[in-house]
PDB file of N, CA and C in Angstrom:
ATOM      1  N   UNK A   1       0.851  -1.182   0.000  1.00  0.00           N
ATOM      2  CA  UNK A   1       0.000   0.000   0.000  1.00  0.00           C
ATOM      3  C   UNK A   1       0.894   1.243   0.000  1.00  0.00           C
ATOM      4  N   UNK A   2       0.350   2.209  -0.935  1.00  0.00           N
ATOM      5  CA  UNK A   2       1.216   3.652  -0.883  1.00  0.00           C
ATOM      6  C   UNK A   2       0.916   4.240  -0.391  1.00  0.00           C
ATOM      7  N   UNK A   3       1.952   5.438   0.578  1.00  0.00           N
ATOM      8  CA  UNK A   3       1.807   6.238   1.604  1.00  0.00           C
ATOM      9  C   UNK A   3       0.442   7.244   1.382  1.00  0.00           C
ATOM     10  N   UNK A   4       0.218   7.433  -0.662  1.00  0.00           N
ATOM     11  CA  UNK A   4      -1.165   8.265  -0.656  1.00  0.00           C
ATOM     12  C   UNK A   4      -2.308   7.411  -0.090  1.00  0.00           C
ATOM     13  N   UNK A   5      -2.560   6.170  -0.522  1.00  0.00           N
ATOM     14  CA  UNK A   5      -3.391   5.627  -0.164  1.00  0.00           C
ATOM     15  C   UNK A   5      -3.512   5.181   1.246  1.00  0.00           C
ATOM     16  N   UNK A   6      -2.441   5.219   2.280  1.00  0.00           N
ATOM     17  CA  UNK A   6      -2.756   5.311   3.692  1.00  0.00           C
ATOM     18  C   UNK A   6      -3.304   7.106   4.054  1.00  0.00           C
ATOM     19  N   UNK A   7      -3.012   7.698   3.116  1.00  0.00           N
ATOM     20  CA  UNK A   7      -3.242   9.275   3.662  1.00  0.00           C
ATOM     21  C   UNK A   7      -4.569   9.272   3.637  1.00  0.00           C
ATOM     22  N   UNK A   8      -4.690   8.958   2.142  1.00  0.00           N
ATOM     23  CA  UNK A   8      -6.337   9.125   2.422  1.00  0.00           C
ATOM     24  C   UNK A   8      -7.483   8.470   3.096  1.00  0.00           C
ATOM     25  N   UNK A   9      -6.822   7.025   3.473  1.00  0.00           N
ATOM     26  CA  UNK A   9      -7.558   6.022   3.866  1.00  0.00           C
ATOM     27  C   UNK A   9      -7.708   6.936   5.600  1.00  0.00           C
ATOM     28  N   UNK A  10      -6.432   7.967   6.012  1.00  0.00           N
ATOM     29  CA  UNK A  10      -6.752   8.192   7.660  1.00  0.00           C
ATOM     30  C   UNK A  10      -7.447   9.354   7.116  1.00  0.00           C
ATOM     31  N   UNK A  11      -7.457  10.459   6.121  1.00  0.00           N
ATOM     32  CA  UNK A  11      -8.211  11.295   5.964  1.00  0.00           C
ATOM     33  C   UNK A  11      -9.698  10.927   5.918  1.00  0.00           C
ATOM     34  N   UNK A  12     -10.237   9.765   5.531  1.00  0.00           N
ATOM     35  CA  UNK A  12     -11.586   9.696   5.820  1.00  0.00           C
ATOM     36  C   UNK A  12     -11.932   9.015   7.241  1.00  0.00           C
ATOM     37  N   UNK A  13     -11.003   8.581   7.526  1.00  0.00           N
ATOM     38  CA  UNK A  13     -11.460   8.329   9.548  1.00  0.00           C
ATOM     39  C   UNK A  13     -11.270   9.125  10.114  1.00  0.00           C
ATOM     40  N   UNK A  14     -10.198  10.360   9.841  1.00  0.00           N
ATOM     41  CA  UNK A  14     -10.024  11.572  10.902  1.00  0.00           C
ATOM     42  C   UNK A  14     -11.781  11.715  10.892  1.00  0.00           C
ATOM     43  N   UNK A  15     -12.090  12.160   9.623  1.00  0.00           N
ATOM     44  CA  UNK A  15     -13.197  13.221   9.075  1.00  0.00           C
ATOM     45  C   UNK A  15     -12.761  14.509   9.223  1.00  0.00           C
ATOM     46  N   UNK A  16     -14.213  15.606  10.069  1.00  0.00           N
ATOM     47  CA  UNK A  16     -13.784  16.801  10.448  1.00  0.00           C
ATOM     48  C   UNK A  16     -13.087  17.003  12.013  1.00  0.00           C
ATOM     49  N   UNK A  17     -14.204  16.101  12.503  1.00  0.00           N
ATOM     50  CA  UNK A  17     -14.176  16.419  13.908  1.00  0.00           C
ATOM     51  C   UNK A  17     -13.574  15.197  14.105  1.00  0.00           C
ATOM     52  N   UNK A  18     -12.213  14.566  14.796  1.00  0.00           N
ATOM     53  CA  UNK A  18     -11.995  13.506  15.357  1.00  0.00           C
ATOM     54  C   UNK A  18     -12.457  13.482  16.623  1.00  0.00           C
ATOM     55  N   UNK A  19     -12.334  14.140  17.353  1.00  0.00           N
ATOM     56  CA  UNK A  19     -12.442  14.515  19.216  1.00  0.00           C
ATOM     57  C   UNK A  19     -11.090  14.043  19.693  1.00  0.00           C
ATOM     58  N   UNK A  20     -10.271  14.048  18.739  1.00  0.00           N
ATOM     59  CA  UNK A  20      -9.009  13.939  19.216  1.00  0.00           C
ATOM     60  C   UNK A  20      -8.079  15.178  19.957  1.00  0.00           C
ATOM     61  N   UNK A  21      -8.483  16.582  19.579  1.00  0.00           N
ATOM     62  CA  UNK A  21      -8.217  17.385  19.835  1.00  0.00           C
ATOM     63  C   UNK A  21      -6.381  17.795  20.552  1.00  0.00           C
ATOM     64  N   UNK A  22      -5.891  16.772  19.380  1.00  0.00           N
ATOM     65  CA  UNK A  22      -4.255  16.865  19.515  1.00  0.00           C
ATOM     66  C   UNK A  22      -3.955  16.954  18.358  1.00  0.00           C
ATOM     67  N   UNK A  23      -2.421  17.030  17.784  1.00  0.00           N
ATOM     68  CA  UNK A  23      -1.287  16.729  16.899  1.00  0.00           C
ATOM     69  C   UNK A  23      -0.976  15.278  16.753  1.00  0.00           C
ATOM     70  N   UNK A  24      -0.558  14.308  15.898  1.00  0.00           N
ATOM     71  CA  UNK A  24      -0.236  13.172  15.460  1.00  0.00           C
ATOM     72  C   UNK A  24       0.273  12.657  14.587  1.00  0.00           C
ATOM     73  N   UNK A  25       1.781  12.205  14.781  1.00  0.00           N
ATOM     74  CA  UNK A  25       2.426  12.505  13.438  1.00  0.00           C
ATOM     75  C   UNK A  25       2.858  11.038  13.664  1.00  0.00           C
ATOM     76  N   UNK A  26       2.860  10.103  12.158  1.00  0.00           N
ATOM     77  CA  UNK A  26       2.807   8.714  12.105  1.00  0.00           C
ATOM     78  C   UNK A  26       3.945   8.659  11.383  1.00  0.00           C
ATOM     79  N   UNK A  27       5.198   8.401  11.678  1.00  0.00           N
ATOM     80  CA  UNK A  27       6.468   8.138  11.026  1.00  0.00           C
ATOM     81  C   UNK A  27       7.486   6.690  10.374  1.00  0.00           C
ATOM     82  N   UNK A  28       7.073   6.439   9.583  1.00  0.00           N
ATOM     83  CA  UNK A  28       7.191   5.107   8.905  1.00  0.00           C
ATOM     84  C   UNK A  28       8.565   5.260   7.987  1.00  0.00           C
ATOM     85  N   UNK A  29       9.651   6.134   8.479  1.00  0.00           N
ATOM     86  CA  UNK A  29      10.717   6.103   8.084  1.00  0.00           C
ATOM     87  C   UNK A  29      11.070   6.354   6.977  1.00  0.00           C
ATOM     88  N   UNK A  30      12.011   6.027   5.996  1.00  0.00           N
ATOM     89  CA  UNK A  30      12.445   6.117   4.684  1.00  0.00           C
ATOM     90  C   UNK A  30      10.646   6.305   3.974  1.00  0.00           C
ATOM     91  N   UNK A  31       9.591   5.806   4.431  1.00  0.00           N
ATOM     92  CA  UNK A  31       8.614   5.323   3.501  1.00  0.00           C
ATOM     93  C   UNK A  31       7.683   6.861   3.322  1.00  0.00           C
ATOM     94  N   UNK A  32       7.847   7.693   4.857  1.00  0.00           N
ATOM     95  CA  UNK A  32       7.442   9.220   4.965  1.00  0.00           C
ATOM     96  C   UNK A  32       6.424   8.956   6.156  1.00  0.00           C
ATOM     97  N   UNK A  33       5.529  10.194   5.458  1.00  0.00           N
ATOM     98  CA  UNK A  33       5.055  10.277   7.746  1.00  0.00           C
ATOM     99  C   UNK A  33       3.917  10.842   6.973  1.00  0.00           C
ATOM    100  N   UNK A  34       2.485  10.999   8.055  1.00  0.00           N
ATOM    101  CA  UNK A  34       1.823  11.075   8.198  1.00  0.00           C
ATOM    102  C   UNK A  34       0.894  12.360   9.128  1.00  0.00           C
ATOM    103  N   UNK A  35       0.625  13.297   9.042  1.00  0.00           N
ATOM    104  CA  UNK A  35       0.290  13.831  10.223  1.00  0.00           C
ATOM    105  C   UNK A  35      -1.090  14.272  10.205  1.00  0.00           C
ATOM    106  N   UNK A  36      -1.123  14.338  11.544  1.00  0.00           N
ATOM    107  CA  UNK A  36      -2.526  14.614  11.910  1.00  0.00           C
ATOM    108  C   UNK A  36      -3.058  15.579  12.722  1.00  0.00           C
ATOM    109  N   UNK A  37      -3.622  16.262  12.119  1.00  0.00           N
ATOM    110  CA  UNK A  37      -3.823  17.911  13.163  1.00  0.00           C
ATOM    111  C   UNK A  37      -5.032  17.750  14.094  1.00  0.00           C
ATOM    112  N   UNK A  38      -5.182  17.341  14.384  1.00  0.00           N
ATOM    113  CA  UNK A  38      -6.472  17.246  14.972  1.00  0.00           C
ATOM    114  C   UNK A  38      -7.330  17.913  16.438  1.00  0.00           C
ATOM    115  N   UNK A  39      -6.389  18.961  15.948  1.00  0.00           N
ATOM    116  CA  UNK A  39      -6.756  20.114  17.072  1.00  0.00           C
ATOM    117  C   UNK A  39      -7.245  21.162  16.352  1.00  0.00           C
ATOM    118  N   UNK A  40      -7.142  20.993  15.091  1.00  0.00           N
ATOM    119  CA  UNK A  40      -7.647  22.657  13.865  1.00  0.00           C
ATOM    120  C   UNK A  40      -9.033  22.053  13.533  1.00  0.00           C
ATOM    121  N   UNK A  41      -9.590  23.222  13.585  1.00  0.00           N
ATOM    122  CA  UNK A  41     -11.459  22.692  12.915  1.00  0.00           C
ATOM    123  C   UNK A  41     -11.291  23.233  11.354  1.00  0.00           C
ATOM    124  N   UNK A  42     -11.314  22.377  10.364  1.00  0.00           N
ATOM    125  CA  UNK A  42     -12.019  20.936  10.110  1.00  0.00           C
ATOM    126  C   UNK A  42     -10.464  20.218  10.724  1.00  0.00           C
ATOM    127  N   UNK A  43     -10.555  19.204  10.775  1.00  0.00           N
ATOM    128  CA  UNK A  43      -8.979  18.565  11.582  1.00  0.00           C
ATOM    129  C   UNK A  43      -8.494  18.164   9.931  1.00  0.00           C
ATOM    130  N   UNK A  44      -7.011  17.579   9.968  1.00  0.00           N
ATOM    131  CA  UNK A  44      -6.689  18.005   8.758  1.00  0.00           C
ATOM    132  C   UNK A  44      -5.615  17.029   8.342  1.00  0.00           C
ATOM    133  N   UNK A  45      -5.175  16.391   8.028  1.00  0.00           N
ATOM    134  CA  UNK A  45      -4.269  14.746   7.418  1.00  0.00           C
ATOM    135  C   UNK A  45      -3.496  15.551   6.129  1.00  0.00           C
ATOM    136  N   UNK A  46      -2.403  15.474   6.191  1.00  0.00           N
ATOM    137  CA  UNK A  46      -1.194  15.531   5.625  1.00  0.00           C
ATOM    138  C   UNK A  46       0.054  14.782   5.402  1.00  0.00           C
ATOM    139  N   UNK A  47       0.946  14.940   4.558  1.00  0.00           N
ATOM    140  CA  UNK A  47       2.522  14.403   4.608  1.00  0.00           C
ATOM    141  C   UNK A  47       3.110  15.355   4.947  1.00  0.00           C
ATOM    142  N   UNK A  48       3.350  16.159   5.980  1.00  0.00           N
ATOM    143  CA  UNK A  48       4.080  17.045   5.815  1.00  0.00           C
ATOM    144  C   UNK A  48       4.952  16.705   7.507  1.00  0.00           C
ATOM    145  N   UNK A  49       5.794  17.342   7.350  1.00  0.00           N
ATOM    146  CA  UNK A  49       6.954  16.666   9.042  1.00  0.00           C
ATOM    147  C   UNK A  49       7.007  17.493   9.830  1.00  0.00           C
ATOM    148  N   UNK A  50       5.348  18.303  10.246  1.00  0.00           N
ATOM    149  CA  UNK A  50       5.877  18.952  11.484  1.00  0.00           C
ATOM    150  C   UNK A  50       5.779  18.483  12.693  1.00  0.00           C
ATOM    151  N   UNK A  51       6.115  19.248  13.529  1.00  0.00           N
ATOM    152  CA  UNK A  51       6.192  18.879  15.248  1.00  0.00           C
ATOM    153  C   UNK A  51       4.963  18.510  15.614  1.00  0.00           C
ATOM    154  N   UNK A  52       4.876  17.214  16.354  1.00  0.00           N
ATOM    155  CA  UNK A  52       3.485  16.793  17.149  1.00  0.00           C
ATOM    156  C   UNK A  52       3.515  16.562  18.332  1.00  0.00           C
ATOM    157  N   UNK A  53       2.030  16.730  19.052  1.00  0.00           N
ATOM    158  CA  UNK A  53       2.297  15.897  20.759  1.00  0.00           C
ATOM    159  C   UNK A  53       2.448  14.938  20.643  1.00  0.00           C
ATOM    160  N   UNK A  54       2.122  13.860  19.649  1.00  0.00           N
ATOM    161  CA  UNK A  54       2.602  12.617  19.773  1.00  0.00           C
ATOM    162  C   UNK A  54       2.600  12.066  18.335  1.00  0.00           C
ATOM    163  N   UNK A  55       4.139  11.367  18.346  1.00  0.00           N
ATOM    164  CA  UNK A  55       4.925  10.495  17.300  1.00  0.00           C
ATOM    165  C   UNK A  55       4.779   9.310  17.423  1.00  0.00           C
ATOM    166  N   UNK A  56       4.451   8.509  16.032  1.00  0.00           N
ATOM    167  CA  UNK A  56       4.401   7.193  16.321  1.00  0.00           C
ATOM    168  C   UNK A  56       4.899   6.138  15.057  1.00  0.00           C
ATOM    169  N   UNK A  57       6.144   6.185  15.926  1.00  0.00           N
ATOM    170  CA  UNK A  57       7.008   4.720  14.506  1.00  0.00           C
ATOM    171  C   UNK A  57       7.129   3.610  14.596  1.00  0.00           C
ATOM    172  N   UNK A  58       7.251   3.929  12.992  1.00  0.00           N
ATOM    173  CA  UNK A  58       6.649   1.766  12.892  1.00  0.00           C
ATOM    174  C   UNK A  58       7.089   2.087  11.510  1.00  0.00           C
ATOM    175  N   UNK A  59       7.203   0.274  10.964  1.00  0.00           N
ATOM    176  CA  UNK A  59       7.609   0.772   9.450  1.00  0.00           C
ATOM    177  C   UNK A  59       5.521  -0.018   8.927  1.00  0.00           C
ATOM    178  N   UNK A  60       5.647   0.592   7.972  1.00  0.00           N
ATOM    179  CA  UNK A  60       4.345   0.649   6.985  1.00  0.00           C
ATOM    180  C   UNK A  60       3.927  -0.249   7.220  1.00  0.00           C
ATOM    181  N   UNK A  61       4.240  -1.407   6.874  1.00  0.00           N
ATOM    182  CA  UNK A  61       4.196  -3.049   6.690  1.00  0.00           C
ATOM    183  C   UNK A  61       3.650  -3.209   8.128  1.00  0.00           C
ATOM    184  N   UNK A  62       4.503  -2.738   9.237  1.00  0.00           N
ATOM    185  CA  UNK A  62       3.119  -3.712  10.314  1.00  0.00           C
ATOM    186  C   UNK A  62       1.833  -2.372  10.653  1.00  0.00           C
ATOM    187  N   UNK A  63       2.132  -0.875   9.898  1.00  0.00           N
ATOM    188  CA  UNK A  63       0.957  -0.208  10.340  1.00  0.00           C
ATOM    189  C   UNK A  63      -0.113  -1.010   9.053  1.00  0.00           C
ATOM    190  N   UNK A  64       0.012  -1.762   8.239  1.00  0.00           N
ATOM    191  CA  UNK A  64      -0.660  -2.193   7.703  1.00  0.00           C
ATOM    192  C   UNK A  64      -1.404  -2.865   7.822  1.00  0.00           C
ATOM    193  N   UNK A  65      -0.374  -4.275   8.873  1.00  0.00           N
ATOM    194  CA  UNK A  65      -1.054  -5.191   9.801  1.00  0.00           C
ATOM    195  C   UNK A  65      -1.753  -4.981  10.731  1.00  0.00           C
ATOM    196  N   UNK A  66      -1.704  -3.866  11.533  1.00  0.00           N
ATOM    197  CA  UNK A  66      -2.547  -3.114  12.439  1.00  0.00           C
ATOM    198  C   UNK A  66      -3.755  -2.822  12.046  1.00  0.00           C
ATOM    199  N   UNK A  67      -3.717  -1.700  10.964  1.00  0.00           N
ATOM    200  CA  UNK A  67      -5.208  -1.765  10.400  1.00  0.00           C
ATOM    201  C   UNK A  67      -5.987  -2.683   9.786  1.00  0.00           C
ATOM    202  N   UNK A  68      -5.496  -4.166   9.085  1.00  0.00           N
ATOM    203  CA  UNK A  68      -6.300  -5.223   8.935  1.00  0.00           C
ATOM    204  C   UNK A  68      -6.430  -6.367  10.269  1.00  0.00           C
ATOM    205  N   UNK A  69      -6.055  -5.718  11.314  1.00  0.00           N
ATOM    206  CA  UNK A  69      -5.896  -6.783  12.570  1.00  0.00           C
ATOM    207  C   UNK A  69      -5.444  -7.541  12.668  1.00  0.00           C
ATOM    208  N   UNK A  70      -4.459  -8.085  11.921  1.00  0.00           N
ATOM    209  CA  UNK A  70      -3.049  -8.769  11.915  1.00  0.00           C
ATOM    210  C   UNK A  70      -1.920  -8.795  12.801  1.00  0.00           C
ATOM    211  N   UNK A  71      -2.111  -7.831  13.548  1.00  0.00           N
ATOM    212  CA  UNK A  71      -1.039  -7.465  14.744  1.00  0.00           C
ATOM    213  C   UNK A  71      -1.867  -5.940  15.557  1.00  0.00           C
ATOM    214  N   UNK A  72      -1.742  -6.999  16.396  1.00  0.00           N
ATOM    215  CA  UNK A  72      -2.321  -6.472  17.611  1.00  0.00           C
ATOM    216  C   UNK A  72      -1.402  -5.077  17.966  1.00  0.00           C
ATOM    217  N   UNK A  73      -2.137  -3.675  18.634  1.00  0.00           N
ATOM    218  CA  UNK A  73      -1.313  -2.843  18.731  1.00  0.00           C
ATOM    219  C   UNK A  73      -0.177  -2.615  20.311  1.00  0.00           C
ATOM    220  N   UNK A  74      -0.862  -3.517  20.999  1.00  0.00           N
ATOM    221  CA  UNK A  74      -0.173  -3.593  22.106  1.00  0.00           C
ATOM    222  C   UNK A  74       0.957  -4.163  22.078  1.00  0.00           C
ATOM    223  N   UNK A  75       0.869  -5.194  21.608  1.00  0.00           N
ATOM    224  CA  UNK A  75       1.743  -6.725  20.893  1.00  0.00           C
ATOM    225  C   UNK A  75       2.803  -5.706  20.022  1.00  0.00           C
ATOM    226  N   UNK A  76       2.257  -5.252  19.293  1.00  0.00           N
ATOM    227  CA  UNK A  76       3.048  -4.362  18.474  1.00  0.00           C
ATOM    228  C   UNK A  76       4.496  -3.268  19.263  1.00  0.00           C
ATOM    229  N   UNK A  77       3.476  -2.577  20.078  1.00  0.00           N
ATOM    230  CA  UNK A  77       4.831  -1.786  21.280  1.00  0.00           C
ATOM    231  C   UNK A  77       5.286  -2.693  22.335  1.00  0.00           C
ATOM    232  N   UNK A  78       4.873  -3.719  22.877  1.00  0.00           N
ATOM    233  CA  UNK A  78       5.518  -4.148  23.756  1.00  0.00           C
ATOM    234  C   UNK A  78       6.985  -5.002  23.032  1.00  0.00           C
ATOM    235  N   UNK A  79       6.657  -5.249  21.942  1.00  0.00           N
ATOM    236  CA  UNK A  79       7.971  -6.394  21.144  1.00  0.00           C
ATOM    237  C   UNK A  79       8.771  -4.792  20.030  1.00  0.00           C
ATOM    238  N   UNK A  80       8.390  -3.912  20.580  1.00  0.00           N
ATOM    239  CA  UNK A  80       9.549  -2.692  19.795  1.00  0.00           C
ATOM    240  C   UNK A  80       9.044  -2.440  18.120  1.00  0.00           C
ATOM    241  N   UNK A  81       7.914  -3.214  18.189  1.00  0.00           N
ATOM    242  CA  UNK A  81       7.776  -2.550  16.446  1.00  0.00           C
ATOM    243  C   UNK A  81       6.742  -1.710  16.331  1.00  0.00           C
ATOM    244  N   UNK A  82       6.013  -0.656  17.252  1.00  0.00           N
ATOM    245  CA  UNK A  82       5.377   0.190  17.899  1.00  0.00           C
ATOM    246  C   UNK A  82       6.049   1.497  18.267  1.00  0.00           C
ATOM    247  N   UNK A  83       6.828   2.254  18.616  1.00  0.00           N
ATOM    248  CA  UNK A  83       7.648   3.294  19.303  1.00  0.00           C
ATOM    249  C   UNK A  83       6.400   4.656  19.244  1.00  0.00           C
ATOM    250  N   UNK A  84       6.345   4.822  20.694  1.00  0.00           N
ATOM    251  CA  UNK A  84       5.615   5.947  20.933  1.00  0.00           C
ATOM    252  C   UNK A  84       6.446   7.403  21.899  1.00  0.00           C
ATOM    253  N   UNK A  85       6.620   8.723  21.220  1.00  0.00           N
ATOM    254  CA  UNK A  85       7.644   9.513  21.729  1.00  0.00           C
ATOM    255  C   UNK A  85       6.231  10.664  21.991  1.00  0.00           C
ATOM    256  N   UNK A  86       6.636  11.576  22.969  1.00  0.00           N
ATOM    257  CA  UNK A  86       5.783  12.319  23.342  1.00  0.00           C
ATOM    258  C   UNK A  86       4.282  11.730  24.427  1.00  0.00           C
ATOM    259  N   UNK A  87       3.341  12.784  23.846  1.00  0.00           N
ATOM    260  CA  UNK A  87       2.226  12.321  24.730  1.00  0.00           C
ATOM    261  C   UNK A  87       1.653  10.697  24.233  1.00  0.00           C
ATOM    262  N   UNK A  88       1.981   9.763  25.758  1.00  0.00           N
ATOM    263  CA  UNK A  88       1.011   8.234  25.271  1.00  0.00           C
ATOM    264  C   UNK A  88      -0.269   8.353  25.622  1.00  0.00           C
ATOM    265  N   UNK A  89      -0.595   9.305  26.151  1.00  0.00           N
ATOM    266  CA  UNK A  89      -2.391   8.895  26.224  1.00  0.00           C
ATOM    267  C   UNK A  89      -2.985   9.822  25.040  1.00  0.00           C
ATOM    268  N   UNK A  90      -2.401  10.706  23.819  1.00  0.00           N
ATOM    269  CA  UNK A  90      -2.862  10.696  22.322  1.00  0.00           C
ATOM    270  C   UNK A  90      -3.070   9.184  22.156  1.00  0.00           C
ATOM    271  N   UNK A  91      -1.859   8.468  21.809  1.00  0.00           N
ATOM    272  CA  UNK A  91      -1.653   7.310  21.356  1.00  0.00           C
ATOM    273  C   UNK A  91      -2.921   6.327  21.706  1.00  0.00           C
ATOM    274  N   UNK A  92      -2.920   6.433  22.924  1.00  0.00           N
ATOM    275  CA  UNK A  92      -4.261   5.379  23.268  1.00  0.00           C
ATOM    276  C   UNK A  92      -5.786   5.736  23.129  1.00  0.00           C
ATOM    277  N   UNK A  93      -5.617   6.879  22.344  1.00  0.00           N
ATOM    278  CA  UNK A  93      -7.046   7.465  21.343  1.00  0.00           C
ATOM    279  C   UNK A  93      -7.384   7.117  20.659  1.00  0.00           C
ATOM    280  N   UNK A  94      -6.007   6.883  19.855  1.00  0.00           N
ATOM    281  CA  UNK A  94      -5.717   6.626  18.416  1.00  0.00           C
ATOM    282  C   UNK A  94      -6.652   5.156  18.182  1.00  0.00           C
ATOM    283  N   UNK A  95      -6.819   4.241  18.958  1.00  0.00           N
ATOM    284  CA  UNK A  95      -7.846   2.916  18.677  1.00  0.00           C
ATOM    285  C   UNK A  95      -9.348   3.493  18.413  1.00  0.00           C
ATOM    286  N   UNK A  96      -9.789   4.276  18.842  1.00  0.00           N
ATOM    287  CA  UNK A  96     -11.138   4.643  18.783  1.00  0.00           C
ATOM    288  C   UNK A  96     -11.628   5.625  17.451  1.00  0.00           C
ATOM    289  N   UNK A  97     -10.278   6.789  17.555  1.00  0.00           N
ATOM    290  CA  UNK A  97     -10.366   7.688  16.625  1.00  0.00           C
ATOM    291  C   UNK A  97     -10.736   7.080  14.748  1.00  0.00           C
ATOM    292  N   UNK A  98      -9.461   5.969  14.719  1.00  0.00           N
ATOM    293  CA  UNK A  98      -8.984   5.590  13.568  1.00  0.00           C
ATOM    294  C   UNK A  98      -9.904   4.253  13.322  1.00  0.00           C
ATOM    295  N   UNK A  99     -10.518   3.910  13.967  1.00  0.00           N
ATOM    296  CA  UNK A  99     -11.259   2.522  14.195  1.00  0.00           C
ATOM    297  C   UNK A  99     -10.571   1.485  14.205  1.00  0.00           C
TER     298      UNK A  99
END
């Protein structure tokens, strides 16, 4: 899957309103990043690399597995292929927000 087609795939789960009411920037390395404003009304999904309350790396391939439920997200940070920098209780939104 290409990084457009994960953009848009979180641009239609942000929507307008997530109730996330943070920053979220999804960093998948060499492959590019993801971010998520979700403190601006309409909230707003981009590639672009700015500063967030909370960062979250992984390479593509298991955020892939994540979103088809292939790998569990806990499973995922507790064995290091998860990395969460900044605020973790964004992070533990992120299940509800993103479905």
């Amino acid at each position: 899957m290409s990084l457009e087609t994960l953009t848009e795939g979180m641009r239609k789960s942000v929507g307008e309103d997530s109730g996330l009411g943070s920053t979220v920037k999804f960093d998948f390395g060499a492959d590019g990043k993801i971010f998520v404003d979700g403190a601006s009304s309409p909230n707003s999904v981009s590639n672009e690399d700015a500063d967030a309350q909370c960062t979250i790396s992984m390479s593509m391939e298991n955020f892939e597995k994540m979103a088809t439920g292939d790998l569990d997200p806990t499973a995922a940070f507790m064995s290091g292929k998860l990395k969460v920098a900044g605020d973790m209780s964004i992070a533990m939104k992120l299940g509800t927000v993103l479905g």
